[in-house]
Protein backbone atom coordinates (compact mmCIF):
# COMPACT_ATOMS: atom_id res chain seq x y z
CA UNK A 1 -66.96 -33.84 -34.61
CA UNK A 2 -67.82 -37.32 -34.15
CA UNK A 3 -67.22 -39.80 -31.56
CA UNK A 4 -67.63 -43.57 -30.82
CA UNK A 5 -67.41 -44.88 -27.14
CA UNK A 6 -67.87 -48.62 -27.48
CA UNK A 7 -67.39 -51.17 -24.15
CA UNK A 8 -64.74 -53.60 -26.08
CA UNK A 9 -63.46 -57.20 -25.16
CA UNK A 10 -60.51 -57.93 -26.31
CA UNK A 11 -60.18 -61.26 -27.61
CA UNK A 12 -56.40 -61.87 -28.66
CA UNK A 13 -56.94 -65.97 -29.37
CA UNK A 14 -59.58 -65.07 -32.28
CA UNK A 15 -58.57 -61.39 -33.17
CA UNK A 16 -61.38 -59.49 -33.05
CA UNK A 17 -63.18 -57.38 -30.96
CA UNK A 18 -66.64 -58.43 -29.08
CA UNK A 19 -69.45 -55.99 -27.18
CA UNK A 20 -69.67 -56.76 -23.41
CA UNK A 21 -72.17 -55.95 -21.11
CA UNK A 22 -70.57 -56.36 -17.85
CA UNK A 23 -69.39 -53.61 -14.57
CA UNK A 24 -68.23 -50.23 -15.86
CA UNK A 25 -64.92 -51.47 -14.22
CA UNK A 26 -63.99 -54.51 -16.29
CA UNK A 27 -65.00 -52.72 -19.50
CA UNK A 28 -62.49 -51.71 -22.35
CA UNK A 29 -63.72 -49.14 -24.40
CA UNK A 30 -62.54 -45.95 -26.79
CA UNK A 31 -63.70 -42.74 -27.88
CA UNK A 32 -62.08 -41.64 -31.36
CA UNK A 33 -61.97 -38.04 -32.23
CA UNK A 34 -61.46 -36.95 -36.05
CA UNK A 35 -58.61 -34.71 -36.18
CA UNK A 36 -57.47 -32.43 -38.90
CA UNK A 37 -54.13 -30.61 -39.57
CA UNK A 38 -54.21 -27.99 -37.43
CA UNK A 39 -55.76 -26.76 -34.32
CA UNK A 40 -57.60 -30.03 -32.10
CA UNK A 41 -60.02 -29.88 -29.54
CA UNK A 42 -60.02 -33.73 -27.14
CA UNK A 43 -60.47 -35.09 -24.42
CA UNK A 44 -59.17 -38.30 -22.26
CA UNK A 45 -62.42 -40.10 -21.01
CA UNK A 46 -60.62 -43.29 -20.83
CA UNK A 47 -58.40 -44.54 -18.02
CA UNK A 48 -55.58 -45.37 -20.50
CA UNK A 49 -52.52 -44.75 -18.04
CA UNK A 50 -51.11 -42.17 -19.40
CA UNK A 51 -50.04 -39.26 -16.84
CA UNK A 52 -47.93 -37.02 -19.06
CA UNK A 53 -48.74 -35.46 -22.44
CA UNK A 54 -45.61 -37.39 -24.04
CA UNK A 55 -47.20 -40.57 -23.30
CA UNK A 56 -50.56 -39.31 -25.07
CA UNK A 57 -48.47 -38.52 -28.32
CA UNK A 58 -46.17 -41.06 -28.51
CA UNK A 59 -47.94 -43.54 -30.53
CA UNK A 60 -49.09 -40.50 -33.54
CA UNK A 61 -45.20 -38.88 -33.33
CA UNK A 62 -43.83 -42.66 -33.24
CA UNK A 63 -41.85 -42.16 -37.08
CA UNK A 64 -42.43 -38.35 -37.17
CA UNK A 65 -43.25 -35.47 -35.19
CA UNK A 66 -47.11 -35.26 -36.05
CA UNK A 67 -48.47 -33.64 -33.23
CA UNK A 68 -46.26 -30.25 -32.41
CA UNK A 69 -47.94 -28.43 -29.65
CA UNK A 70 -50.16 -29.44 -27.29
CA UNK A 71 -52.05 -26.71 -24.63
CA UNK A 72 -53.70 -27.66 -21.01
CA UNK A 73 -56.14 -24.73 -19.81
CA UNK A 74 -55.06 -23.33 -16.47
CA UNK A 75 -58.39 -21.99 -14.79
CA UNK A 76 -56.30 -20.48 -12.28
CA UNK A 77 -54.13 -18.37 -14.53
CA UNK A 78 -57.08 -17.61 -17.06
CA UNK A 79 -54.78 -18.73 -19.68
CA UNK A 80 -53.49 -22.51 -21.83
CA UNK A 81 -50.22 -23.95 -20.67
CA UNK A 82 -47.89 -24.64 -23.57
CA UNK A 83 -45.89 -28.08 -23.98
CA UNK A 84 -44.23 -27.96 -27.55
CA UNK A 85 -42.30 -30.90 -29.11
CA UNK A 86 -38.56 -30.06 -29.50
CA UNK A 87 -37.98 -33.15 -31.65
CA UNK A 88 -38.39 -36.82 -31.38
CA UNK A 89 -41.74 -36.55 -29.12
CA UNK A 90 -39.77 -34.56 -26.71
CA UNK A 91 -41.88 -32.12 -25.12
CA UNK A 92 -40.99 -29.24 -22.79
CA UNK A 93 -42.87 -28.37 -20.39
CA UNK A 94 -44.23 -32.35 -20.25
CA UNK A 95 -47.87 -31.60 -18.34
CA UNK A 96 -49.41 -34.15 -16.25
CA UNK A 97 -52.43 -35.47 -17.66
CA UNK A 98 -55.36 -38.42 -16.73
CA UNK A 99 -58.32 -39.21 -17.36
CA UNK A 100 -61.11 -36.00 -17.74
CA UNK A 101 -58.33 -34.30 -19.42
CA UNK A 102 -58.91 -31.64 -21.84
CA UNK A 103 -56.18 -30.76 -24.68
CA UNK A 104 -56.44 -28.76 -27.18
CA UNK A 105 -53.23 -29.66 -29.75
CA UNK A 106 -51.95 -28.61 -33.28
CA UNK A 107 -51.11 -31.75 -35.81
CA UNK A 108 -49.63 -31.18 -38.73
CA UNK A 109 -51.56 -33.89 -40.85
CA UNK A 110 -55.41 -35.27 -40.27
CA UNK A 111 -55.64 -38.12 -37.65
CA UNK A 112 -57.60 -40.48 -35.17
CA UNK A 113 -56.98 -39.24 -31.74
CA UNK A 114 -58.54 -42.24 -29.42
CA UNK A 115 -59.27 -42.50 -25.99
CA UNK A 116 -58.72 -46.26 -25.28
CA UNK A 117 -58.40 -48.17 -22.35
CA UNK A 118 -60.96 -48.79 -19.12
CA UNK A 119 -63.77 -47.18 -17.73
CA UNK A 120 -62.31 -44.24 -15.20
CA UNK A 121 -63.12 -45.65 -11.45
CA UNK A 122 -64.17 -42.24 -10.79
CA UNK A 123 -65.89 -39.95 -13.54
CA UNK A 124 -64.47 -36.73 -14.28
CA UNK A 125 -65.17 -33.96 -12.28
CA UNK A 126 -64.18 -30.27 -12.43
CA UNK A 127 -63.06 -27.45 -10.20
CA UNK A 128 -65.28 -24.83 -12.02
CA UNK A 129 -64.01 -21.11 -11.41
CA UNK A 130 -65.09 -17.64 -11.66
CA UNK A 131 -63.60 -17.48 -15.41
CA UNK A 132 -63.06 -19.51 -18.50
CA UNK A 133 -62.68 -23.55 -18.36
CA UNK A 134 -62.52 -26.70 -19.99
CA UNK A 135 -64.72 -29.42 -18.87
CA UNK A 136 -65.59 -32.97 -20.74
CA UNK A 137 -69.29 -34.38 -20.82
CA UNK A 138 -68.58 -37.17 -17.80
CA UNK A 139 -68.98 -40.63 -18.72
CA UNK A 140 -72.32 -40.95 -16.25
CA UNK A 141 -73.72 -37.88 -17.89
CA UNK A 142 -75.45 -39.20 -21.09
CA UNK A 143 -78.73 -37.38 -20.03
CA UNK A 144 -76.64 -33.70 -20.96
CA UNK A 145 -77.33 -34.05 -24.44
CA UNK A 146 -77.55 -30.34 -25.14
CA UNK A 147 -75.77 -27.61 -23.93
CA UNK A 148 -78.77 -25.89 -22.53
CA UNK A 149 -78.95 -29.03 -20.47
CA UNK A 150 -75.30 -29.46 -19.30
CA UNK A 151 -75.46 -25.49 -18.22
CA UNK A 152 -78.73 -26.52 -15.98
CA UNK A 153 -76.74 -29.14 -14.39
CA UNK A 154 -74.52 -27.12 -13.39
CA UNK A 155 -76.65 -24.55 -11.76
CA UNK A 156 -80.12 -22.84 -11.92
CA UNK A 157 -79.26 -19.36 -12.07
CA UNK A 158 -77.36 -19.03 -15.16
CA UNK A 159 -73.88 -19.46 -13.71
CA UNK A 160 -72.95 -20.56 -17.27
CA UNK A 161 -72.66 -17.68 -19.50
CA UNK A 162 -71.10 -18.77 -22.94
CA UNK A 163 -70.30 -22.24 -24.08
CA UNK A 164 -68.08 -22.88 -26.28
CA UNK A 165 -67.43 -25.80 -29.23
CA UNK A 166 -64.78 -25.97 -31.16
CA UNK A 167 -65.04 -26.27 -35.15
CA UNK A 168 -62.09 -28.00 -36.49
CA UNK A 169 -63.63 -26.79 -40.20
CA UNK A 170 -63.53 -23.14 -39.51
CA UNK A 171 -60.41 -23.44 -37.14
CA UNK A 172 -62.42 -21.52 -34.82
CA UNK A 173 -65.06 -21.47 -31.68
CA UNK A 174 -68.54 -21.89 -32.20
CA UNK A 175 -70.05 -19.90 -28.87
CA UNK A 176 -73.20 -20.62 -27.41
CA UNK A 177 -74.75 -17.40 -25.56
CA UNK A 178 -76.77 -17.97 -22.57
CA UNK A 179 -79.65 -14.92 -23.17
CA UNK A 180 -80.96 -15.83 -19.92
CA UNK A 181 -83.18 -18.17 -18.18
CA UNK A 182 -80.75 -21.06 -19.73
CA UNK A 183 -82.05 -19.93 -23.00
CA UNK A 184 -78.58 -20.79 -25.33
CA UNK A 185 -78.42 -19.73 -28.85
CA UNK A 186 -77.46 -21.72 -30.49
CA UNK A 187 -78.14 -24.75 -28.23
CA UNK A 188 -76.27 -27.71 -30.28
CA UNK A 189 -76.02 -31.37 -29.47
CA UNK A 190 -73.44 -32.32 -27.31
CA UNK A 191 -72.57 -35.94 -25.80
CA UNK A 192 -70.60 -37.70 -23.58
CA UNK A 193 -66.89 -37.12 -23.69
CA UNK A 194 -67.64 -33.85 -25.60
CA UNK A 195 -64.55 -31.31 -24.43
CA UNK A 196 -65.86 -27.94 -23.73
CA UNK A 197 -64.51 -24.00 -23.09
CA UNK A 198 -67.22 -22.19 -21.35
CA UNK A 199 -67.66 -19.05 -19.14
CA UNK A 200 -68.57 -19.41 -15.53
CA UNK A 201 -69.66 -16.54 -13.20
CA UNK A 202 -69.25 -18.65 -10.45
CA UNK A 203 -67.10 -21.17 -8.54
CA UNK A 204 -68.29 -24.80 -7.48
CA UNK A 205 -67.46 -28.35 -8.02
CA UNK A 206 -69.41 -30.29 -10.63
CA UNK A 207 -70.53 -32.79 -11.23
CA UNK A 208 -71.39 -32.12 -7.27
CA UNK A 209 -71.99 -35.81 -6.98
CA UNK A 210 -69.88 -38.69 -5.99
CA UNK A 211 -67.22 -38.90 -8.62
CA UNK A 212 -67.66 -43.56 -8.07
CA UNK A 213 -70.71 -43.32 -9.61
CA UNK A 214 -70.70 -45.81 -12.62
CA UNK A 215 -70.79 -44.56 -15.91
CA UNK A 216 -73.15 -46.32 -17.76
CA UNK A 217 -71.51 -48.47 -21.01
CA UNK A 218 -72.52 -46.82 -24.05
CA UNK A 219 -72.69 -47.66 -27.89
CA UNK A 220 -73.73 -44.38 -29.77
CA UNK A 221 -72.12 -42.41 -33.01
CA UNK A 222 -72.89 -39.15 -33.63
């Protein structure tokens, strides 16, 4: 999966889009996420305002239904809340969403899914639980660029069993066993705004830090 996150200017009078180097707060950015028909794994760094999963789709299902179902992972039920399109972007249950969100969604032809708008006030942060969850790489977390690292940060004492990645080629998880010690095979490059689905044996809040840390403006591909 690849991903761009790129602090953007918007200059209407010219058309075209400049690099700024200014507070987290007054940057525009975007993270894109290749998308293929069928089953998608995203996140929502961005603050874009969007608070319900309609308003996430309504741009790809403008002239048809593209994206069909999309699921939210409910740590406290152990199991992915449904919202399926009835029609004309019309989706029952419509889940609140913001940014940190995780969906995972089924489109019935390839796509860009972005993440554009401004850098979140507050970075995401999780209520981790004894179980399965999704979590997305926060935006101040560029230094987690593995998931051996990202399971360290969360605690020393392998709390994090099993991370998992999802491969849109193989329309499947790729898992990442912790053997012990924080030794994961396989241990595969992750970045920021990478969605995850790991396995917790404990429950904490993370990134423990204050969520008003600034994320730090980033211009990477991988």
């Amino acid at each position: 999966m690849k991903k761009l996150i790129i602090p953007l200017l918007f200059i209407f009078a010219i058309g075209i889009l400049a690099a700024v180097e200014s507070e987290p707060s007054a940057i525009v950015g975007y993270v894109k996420y290749p998308c293929v028909a069928g089953n998608n794994f995203v996140a929502m760094p961005m603050n874009d305002g969007h608070t319900l999963v309609s308003e996430v789709t309504a741009s790809y299902n403008a002239t048809q239904d593209v994206i069909n179902t999309v699921n939210i992972y409910d740590p406290m039920v152990q199991g992915w809340s449904a919202c399926l399109n009835y029609g004309g972007n019309y989706f029952e249950p419509d889940l609140e969403v913001g940014p940190g969100s995780v969906l995972f969604f089924y489109s019935y032809q390839a796509l860009d899914f972005y993440s554009i708008g401004a850098m979140p006030a507050t970075n995401a942060q999780y209520n981790i639980v004894r179980g399965n969850n999704t979590i997305m790489v926060p935006l101040n977390k560029s230094n987690l660029n593995c998931v051996s690292l990202l399971a360290m940060d969360m605690g020393p004492n392998d709390e994090i069993n099993t991370v998992n990645l999802w491969d849109t080629s193989v329309q499947g998880w790729s898992a990442c066993l912790n053997y012990g010690g924080n030794y994961f095979e396989p241990d595969p490059e992750i970045s920021i705004a990478t969605p995850l689905f790991l396995f917790s044996y404990a429950n904490f809040v993370w990134p423990s830090g204050p969520r008003s840390t600034n994320s730090t403006p980033v211009r990477s591909t991988k």
